[in-house]
C-alpha atoms as a PDB file:
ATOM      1  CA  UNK A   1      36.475  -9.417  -6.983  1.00  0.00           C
ATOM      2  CA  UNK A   2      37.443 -11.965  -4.404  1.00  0.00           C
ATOM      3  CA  UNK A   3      35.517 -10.662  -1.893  1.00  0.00           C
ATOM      4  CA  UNK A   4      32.794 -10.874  -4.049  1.00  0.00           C
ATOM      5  CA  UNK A   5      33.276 -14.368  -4.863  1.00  0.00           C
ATOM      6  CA  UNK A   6      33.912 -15.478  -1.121  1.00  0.00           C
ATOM      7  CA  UNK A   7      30.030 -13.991  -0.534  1.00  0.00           C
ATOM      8  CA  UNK A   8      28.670 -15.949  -3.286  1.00  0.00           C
ATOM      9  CA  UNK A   9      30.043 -19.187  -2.759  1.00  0.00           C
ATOM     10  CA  UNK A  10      28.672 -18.196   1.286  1.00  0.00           C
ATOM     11  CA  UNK A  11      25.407 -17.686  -0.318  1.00  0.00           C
ATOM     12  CA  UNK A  12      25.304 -20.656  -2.240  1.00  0.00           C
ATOM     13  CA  UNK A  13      26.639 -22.888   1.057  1.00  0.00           C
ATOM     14  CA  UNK A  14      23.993 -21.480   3.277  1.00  0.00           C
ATOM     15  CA  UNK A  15      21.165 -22.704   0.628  1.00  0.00           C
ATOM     16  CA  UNK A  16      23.147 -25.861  -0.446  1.00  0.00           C
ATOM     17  CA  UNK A  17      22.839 -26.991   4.090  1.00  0.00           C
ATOM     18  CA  UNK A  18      19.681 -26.303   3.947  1.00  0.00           C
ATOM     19  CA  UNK A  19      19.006 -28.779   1.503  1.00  0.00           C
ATOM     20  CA  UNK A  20      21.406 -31.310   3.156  1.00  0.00           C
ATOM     21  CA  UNK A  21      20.950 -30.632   6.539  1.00  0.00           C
ATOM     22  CA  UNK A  22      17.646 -29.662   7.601  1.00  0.00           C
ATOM     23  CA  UNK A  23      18.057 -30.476  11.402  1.00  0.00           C
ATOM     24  CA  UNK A  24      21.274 -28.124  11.447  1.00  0.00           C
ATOM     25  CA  UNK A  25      20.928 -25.972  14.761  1.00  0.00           C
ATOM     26  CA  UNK A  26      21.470 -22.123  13.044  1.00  0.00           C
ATOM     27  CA  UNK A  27      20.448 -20.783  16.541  1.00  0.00           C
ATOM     28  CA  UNK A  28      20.565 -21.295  19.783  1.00  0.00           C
ATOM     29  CA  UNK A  29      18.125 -18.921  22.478  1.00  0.00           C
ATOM     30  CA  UNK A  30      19.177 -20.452  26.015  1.00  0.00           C
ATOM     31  CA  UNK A  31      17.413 -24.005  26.172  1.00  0.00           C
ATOM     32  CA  UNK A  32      15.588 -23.505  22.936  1.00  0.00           C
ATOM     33  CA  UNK A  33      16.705 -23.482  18.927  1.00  0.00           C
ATOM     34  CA  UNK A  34      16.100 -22.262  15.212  1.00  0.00           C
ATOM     35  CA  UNK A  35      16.951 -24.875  13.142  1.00  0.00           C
ATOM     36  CA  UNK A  36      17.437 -24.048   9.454  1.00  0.00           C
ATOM     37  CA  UNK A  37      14.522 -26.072   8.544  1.00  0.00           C
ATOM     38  CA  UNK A  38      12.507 -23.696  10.233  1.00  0.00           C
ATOM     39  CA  UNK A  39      13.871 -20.662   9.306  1.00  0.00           C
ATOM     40  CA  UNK A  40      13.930 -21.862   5.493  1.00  0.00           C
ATOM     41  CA  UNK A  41       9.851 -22.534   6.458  1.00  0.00           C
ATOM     42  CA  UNK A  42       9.458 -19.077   7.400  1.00  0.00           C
ATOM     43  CA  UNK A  43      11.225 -17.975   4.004  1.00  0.00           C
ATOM     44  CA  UNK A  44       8.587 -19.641   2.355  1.00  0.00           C
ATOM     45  CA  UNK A  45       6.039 -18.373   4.002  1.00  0.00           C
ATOM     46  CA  UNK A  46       7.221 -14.771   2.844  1.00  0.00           C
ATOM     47  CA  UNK A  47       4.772 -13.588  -0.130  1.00  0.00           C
ATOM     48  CA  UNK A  48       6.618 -13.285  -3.643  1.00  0.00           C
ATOM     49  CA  UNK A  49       6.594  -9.632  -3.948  1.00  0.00           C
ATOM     50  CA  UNK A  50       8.972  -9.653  -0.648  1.00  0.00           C
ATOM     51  CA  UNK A  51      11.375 -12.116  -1.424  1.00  0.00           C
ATOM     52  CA  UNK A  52      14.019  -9.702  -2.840  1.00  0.00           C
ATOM     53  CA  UNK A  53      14.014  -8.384   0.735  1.00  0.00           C
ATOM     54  CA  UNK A  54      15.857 -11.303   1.903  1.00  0.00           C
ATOM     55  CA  UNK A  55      17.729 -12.394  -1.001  1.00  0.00           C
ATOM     56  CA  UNK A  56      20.724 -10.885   0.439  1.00  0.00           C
ATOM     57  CA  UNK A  57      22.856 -11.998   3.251  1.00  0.00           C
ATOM     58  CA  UNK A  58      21.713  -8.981   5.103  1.00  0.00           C
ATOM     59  CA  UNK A  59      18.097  -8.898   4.189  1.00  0.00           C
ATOM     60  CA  UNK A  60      18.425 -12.585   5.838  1.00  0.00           C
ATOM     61  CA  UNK A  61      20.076 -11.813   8.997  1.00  0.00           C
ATOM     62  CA  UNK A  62      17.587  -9.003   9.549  1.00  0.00           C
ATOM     63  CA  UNK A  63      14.554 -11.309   9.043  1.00  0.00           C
ATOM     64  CA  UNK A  64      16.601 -14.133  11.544  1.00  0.00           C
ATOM     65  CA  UNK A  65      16.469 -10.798  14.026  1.00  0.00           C
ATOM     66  CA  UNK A  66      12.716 -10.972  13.653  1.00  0.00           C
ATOM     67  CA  UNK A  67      12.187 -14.914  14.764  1.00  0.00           C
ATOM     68  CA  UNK A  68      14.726 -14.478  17.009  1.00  0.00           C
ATOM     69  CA  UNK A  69      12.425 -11.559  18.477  1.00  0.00           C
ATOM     70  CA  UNK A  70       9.084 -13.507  18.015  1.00  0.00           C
ATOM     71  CA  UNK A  71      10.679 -16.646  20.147  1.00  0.00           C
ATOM     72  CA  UNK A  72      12.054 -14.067  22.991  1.00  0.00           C
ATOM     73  CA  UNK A  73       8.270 -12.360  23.050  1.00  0.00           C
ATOM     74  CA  UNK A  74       6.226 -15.801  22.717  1.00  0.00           C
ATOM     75  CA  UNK A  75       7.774 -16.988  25.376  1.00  0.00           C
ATOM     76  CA  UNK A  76       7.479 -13.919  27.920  1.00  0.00           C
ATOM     77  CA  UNK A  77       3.829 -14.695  26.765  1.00  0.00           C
ATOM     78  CA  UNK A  78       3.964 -18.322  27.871  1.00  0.00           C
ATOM     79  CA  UNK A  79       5.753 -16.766  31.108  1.00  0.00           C
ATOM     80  CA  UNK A  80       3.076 -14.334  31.862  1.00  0.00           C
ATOM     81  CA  UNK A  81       0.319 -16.877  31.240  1.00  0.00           C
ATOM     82  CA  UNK A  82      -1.084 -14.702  28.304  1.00  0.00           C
ATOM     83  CA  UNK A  83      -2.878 -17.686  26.883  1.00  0.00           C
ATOM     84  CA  UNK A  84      -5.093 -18.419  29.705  1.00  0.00           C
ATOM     85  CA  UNK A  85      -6.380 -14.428  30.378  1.00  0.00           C
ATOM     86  CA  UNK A  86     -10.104 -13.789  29.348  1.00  0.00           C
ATOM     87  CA  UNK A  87      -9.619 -10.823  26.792  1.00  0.00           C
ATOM     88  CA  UNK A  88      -7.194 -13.180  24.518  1.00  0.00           C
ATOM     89  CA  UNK A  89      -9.327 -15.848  24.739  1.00  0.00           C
ATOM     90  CA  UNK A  90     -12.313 -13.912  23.691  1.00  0.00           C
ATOM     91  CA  UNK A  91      -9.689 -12.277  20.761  1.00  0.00           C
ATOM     92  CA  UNK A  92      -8.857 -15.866  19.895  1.00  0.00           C
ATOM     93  CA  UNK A  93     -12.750 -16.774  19.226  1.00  0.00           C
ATOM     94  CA  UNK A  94     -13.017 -14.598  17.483  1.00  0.00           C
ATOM     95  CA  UNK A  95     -10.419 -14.786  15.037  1.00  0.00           C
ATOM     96  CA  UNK A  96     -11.124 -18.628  14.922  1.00  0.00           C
ATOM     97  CA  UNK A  97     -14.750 -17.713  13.654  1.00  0.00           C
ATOM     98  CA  UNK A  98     -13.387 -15.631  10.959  1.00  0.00           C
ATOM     99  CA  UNK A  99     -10.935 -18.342  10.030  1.00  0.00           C
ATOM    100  CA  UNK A 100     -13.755 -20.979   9.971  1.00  0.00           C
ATOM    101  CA  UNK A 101     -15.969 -18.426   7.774  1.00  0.00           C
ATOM    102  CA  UNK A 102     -12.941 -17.494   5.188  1.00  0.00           C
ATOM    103  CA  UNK A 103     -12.156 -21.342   4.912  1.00  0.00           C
ATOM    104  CA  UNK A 104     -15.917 -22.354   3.962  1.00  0.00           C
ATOM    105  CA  UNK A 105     -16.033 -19.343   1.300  1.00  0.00           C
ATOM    106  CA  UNK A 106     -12.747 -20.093   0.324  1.00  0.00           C
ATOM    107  CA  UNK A 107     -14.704 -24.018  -0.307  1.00  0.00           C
ATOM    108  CA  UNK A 108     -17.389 -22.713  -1.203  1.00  0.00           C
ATOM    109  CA  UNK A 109     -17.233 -20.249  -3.794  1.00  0.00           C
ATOM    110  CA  UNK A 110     -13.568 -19.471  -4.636  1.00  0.00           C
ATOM    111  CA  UNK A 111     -13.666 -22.766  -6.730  1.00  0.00           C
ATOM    112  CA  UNK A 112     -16.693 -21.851  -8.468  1.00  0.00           C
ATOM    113  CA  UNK A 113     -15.491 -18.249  -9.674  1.00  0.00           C
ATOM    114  CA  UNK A 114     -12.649 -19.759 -11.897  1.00  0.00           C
ATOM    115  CA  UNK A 115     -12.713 -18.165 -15.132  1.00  0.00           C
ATOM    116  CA  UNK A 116     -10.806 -19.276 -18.463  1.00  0.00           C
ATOM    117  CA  UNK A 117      -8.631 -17.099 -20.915  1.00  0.00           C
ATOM    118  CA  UNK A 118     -11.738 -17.271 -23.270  1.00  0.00           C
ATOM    119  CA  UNK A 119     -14.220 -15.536 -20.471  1.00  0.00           C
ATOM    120  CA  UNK A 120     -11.367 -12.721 -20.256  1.00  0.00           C
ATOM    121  CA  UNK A 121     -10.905 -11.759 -24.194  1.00  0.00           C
ATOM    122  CA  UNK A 122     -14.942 -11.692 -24.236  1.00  0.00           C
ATOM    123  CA  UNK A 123     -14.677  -9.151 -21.708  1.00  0.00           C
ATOM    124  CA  UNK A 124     -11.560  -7.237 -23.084  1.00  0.00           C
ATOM    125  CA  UNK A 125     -13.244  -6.997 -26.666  1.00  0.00           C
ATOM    126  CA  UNK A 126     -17.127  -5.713 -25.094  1.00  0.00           C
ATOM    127  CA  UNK A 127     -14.906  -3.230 -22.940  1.00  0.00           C
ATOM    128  CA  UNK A 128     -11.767  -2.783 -25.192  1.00  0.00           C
ATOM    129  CA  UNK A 129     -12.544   1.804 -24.335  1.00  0.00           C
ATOM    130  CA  UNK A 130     -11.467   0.769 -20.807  1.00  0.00           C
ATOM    131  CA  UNK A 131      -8.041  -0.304 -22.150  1.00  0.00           C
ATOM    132  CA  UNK A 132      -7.434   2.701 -24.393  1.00  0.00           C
ATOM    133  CA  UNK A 133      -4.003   4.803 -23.622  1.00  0.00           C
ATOM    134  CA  UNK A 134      -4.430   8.086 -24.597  1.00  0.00           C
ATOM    135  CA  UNK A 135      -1.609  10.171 -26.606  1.00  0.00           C
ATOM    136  CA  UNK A 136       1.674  10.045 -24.580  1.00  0.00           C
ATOM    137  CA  UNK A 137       4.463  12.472 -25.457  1.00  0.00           C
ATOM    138  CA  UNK A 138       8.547  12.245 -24.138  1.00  0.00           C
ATOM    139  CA  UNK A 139      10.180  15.523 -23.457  1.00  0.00           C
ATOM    140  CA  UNK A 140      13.629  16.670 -22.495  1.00  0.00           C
ATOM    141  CA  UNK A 141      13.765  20.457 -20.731  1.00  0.00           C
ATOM    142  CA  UNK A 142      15.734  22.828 -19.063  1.00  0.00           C
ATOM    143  CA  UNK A 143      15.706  23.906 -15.453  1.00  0.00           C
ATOM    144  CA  UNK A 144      16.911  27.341 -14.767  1.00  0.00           C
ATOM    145  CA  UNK A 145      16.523  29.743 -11.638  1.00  0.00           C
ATOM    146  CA  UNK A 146      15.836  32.688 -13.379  1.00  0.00           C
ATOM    147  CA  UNK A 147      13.556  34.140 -16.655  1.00  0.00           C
ATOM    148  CA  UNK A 148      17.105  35.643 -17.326  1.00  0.00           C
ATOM    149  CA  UNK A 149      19.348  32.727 -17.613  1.00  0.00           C
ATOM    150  CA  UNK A 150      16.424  30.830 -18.816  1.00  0.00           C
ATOM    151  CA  UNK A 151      16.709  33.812 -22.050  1.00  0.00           C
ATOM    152  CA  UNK A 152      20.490  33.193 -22.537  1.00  0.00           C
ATOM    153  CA  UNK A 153      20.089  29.296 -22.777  1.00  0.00           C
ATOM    154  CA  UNK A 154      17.185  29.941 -25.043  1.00  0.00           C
ATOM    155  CA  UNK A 155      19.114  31.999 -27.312  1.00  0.00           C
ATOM    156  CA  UNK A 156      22.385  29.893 -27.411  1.00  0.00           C
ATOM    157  CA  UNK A 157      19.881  26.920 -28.675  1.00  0.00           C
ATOM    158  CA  UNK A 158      18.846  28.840 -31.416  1.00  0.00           C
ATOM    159  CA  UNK A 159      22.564  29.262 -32.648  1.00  0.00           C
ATOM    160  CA  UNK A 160      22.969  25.401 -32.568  1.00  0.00           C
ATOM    161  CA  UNK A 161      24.087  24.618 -29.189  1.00  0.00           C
ATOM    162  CA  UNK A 162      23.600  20.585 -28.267  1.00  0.00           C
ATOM    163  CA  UNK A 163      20.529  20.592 -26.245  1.00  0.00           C
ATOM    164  CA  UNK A 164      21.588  17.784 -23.741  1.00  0.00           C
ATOM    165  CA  UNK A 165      25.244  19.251 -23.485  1.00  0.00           C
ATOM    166  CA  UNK A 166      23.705  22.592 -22.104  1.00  0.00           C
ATOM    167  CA  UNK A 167      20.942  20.528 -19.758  1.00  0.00           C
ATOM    168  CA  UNK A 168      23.946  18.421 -18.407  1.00  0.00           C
ATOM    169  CA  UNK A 169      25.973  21.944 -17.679  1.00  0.00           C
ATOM    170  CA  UNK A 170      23.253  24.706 -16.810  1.00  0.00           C
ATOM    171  CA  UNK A 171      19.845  22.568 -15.616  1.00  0.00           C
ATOM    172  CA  UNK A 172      18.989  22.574 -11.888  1.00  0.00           C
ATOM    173  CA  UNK A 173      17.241  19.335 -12.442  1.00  0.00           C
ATOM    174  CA  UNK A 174      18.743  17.015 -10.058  1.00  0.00           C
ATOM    175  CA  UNK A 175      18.373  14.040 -12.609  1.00  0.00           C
ATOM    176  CA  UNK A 176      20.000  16.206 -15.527  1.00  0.00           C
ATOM    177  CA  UNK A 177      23.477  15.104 -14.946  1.00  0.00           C
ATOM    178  CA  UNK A 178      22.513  11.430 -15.580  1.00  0.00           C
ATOM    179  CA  UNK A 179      19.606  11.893 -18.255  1.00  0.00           C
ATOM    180  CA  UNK A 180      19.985  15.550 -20.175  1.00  0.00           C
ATOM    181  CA  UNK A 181      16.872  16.504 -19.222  1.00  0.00           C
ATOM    182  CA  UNK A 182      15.082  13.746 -20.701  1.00  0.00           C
ATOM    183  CA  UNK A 183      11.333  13.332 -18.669  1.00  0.00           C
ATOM    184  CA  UNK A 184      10.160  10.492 -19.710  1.00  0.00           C
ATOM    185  CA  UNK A 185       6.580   9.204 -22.138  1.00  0.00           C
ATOM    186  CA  UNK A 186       3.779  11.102 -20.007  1.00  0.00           C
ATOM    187  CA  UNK A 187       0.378  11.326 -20.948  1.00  0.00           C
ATOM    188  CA  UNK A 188      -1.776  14.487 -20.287  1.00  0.00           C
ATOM    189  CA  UNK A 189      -2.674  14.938 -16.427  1.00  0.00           C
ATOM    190  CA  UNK A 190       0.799  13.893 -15.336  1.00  0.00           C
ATOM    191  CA  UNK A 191       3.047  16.601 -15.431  1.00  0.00           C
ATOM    192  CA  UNK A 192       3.057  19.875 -13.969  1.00  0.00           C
ATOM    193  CA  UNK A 193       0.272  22.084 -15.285  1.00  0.00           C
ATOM    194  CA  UNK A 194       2.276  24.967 -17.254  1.00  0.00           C
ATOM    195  CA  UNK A 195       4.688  22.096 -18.477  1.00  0.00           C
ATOM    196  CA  UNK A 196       2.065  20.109 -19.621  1.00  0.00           C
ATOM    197  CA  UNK A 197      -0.231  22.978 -21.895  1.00  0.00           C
ATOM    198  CA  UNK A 198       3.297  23.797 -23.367  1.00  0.00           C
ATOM    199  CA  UNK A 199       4.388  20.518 -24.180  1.00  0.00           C
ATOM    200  CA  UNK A 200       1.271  19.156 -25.445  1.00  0.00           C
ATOM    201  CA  UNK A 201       1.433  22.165 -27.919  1.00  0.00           C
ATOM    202  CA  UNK A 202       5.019  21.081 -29.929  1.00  0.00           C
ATOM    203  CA  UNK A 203       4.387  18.828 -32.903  1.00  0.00           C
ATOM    204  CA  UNK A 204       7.231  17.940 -34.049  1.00  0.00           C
ATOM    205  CA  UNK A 205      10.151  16.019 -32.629  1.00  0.00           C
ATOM    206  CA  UNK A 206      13.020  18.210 -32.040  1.00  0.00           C
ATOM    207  CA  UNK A 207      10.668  21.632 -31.488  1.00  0.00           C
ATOM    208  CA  UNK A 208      11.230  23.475 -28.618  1.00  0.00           C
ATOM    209  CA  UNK A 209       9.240  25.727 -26.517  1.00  0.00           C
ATOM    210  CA  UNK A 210       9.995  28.281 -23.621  1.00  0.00           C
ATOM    211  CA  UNK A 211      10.797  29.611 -21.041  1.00  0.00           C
ATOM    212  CA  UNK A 212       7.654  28.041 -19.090  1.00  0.00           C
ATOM    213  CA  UNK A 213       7.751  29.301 -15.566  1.00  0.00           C
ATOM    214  CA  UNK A 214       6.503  26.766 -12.849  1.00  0.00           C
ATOM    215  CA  UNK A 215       7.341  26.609  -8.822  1.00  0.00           C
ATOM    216  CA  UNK A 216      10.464  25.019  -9.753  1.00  0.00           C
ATOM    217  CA  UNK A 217      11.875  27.667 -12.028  1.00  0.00           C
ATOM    218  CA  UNK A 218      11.883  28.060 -15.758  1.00  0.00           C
ATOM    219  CA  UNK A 219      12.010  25.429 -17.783  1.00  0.00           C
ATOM    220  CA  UNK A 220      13.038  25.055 -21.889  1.00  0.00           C
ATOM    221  CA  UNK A 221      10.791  22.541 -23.040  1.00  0.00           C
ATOM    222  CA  UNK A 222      11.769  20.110 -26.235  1.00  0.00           C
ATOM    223  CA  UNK A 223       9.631  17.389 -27.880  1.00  0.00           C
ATOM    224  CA  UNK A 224      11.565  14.227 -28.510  1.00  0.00           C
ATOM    225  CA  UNK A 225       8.656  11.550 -28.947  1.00  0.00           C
ATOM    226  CA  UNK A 226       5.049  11.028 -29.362  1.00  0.00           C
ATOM    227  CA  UNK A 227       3.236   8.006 -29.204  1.00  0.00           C
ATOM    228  CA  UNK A 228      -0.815   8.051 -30.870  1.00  0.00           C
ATOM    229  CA  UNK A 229      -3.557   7.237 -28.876  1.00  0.00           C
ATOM    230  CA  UNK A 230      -3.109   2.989 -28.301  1.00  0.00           C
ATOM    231  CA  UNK A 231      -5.125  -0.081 -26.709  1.00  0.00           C
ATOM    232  CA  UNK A 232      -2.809  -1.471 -24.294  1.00  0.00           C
ATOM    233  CA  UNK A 233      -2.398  -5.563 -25.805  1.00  0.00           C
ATOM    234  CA  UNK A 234      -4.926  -8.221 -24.082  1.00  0.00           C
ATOM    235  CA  UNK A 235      -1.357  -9.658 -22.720  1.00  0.00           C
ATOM    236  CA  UNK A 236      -0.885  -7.141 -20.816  1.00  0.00           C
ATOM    237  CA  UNK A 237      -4.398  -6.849 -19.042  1.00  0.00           C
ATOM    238  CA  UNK A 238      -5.278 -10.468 -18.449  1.00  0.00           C
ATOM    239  CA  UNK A 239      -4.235 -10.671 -15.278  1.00  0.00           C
ATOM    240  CA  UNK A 240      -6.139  -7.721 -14.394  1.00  0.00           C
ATOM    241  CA  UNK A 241      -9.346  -8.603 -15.933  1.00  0.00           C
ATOM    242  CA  UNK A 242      -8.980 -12.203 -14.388  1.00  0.00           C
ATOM    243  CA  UNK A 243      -8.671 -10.360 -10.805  1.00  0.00           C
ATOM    244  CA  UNK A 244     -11.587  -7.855 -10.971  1.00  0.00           C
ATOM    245  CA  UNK A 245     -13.815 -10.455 -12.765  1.00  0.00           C
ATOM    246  CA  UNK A 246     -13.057 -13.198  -9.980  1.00  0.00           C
ATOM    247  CA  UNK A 247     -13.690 -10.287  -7.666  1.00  0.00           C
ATOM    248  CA  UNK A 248     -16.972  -9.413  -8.844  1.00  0.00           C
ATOM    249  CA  UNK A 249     -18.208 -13.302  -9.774  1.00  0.00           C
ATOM    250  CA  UNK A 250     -17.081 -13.909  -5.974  1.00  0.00           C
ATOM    251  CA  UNK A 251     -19.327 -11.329  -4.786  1.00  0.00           C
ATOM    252  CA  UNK A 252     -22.483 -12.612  -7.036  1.00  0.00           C
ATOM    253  CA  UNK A 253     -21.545 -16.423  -5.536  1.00  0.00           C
ATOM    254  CA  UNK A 254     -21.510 -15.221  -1.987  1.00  0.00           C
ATOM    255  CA  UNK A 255     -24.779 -13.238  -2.327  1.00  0.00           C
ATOM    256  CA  UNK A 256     -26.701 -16.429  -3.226  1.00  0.00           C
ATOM    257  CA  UNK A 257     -24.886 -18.905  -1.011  1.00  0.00           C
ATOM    258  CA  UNK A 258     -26.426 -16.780   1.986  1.00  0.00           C
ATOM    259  CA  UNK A 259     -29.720 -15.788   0.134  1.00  0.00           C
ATOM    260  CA  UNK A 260     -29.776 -19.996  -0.013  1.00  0.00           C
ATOM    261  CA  UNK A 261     -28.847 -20.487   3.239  1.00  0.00           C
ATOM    262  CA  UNK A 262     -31.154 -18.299   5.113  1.00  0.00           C
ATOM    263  CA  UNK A 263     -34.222 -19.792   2.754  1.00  0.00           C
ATOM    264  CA  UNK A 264     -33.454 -22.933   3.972  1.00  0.00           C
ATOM    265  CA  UNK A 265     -32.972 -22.135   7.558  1.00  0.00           C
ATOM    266  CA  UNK A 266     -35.912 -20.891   9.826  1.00  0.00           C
ATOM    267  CA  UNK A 267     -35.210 -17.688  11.531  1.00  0.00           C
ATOM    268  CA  UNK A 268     -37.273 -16.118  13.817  1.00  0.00           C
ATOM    269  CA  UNK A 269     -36.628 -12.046  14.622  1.00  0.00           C
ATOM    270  CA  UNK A 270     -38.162 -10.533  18.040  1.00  0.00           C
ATOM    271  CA  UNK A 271     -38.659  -6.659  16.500  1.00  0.00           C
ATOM    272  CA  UNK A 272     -39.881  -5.779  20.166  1.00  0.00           C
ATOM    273  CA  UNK A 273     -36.601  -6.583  21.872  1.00  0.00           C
ATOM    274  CA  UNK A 274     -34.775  -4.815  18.947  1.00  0.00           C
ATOM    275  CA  UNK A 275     -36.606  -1.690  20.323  1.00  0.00           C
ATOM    276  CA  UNK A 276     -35.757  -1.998  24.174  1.00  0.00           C
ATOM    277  CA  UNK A 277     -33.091   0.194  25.717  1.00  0.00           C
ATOM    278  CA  UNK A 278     -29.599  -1.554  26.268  1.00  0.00           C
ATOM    279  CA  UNK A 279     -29.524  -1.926  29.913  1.00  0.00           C
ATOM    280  CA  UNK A 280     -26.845  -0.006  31.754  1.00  0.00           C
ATOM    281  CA  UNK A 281     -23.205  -2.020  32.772  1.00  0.00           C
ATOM    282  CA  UNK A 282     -24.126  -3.212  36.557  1.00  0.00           C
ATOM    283  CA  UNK A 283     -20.615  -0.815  37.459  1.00  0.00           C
ATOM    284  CA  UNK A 284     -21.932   2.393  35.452  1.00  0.00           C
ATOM    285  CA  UNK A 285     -25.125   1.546  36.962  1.00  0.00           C
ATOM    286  CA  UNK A 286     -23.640   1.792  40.466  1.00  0.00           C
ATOM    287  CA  UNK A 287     -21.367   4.749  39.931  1.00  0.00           C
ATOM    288  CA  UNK A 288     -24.080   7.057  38.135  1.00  0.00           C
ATOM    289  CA  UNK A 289     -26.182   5.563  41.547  1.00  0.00           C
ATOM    290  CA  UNK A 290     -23.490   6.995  43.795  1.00  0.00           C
ATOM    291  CA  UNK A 291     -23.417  10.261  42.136  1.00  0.00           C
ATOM    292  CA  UNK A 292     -26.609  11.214  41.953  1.00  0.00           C
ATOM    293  CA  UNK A 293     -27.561   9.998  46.134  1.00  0.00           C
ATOM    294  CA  UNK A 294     -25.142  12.420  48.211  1.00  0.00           C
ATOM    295  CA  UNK A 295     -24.231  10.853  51.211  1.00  0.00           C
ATOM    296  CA  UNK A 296     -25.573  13.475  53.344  1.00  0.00           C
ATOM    297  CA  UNK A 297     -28.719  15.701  53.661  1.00  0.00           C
ATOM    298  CA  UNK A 298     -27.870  18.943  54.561  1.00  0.00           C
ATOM    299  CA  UNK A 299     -30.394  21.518  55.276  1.00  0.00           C
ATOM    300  CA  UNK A 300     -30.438  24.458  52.232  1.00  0.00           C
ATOM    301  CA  UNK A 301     -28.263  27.372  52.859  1.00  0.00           C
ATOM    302  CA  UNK A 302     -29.720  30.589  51.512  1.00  0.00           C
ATOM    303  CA  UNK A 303     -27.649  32.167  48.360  1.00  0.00           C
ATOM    304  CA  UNK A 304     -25.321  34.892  49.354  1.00  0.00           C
ATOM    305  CA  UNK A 305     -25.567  37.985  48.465  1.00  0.00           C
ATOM    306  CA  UNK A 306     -23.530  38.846  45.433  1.00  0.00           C
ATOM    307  CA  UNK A 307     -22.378  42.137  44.144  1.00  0.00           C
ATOM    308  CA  UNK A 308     -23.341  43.965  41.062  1.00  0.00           C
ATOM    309  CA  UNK A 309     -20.833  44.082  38.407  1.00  0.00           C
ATOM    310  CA  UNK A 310     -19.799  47.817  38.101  1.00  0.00           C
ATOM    311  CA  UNK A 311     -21.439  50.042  36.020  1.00  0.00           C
ATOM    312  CA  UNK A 312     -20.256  50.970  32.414  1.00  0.00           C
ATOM    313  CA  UNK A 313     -18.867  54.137  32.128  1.00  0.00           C
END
């Protein structure tokens, strides 16, 4: 418990500095630093479905690894005058023009394809099918190796035996220590095929059915929930709908921003030149030029004679 409160009171310092001290060295790489301004920089940078990879004092020392790395390499670059070579600088063009591009859509038509909660529930109610959850059932089962054992588990259920009490003791199911068997809500086209036509067969809770043999073994099979055919709540969907709808919206925007943009622009199209071969690379030219011109011209020998191949027998 101490130890555990040293390491949270660490935790809380480290944040608390950064706060306080934002020009505090955290590390030093020969002539050159990492202050914890920048490191808490590149934290923030990190998207939110990734932050509970460095929430921990570990998770953070392995991401310090990786600036520490990036510094080591970007300099090497600087070293070996990567900057100034033709093929990054060509690279770099071109993933300026696609910056420049994303940033003028991103002006352009991002702010235009906003959409309120109002323009979502129209589109939930006139497509409320798409949102339908279809009957789900929960199901605790069995595992055994054999038809046989499967029988003798079968038959000690019928005399009363707790069902979870012999899935803890006799199932092969890794989880059935833990969870007595119990699978889970599943709707159809989830579960293993022979599970699944047996399971979706019980009707009441507490009705059992088996042995079912799959490739895992044979499994006892009882019903302990069922939930009807559902809508899943508007809630719950918003944020999808908002996200395919801005998706699509996006795409209509963008499709007249460049119909409008090549109306009002004058371009001309050569179809002739479109038709011309690409001319050959000046070095493929000169190597496909040196193999076909041998460098001598030596009179024609006449073929030797060859052999027959012998005669089947």
């Amino acid at each position: 418990m101490k130890k555990i409160l040293i390491s949270l009171i660490a935790f809380l310092f480290l944040f608390s500095c950064a706060k306080k001290d934002n020009g505090k060295v955290l590390v030093s790489i020969d002539n050159d630093t990492i202050t914890l301004e920048e490191f808490n920089k590149e934290l923030d940078k990190i998207p939110m479905n990734m932050k509970m990879l460095v929430a921990t004092q570990s998770g953070k020392k392995t991401y310090l690894d990786r600036l520490i790395m990036k510094k080591l390499l970007l300099r090497e670059a600087a070293k070996n005058n990567v900057e100034n070579e033709k093929d990054f600088q060509n690279r770099l063009a071109d993933i300026k023009d696609q910056l420049l591009i994303e940033s003028l859509l991103k002006k352009k038509i991002a702010a235009d394809a906003q959409l309120t909660d109002d323009d979502l529930k129209k589109y939930y109610d006139a497509n409320k099918e798409k949102f339908k959850k279809e009957k789900e059932i929960n199901t605790r089962h069995i595992l055994l190796k054999t038809d046989e054992e499967a029988k003798q588990v079968m038959e000690r259920l019928q005399k009363g035996e707790d069902f979870v009490e012999l899935a803890k003791k006799y199932s092969i199911d890794p989880n059935a220590k833990a969870s007595g068997g119990e699978i889970g809500f599943h709707p159809k086209g989830t579960l293993l095929p022979e599970y699944e036509a047996a399971a979706f067969k019980l009707t009441k809770v507490g009705q059992i059915a088996g042995p079912v043999k799959s490739q895992f073994g044979y499994h006892i099979i009882r019903l302990e929930g069922a939930k009807p055919p559902a809508y899943v709540p508007f809630n719950e969907v918003k944020d999808f709908i908002r996200q395919q709808l801005i998706q699509e919206k996006q795409k209509e925007l963008l499709e007249k921003y460049i119909d409008d943009l090549k109306k009002a622009a004058k371009i001309t199209i050569n179809e002739e030149l479109l038709k011309e071969e690409k001319p050959a690379e000046p070095e493929k030219q000169e190597k496909a030029e040196k193999q076909e011109a041998p460098e001598k011209t030596e009179k024609p020998k006449a073929p030797e004679k060859q052999e027959a191949p012998p005669a089947k027998k």
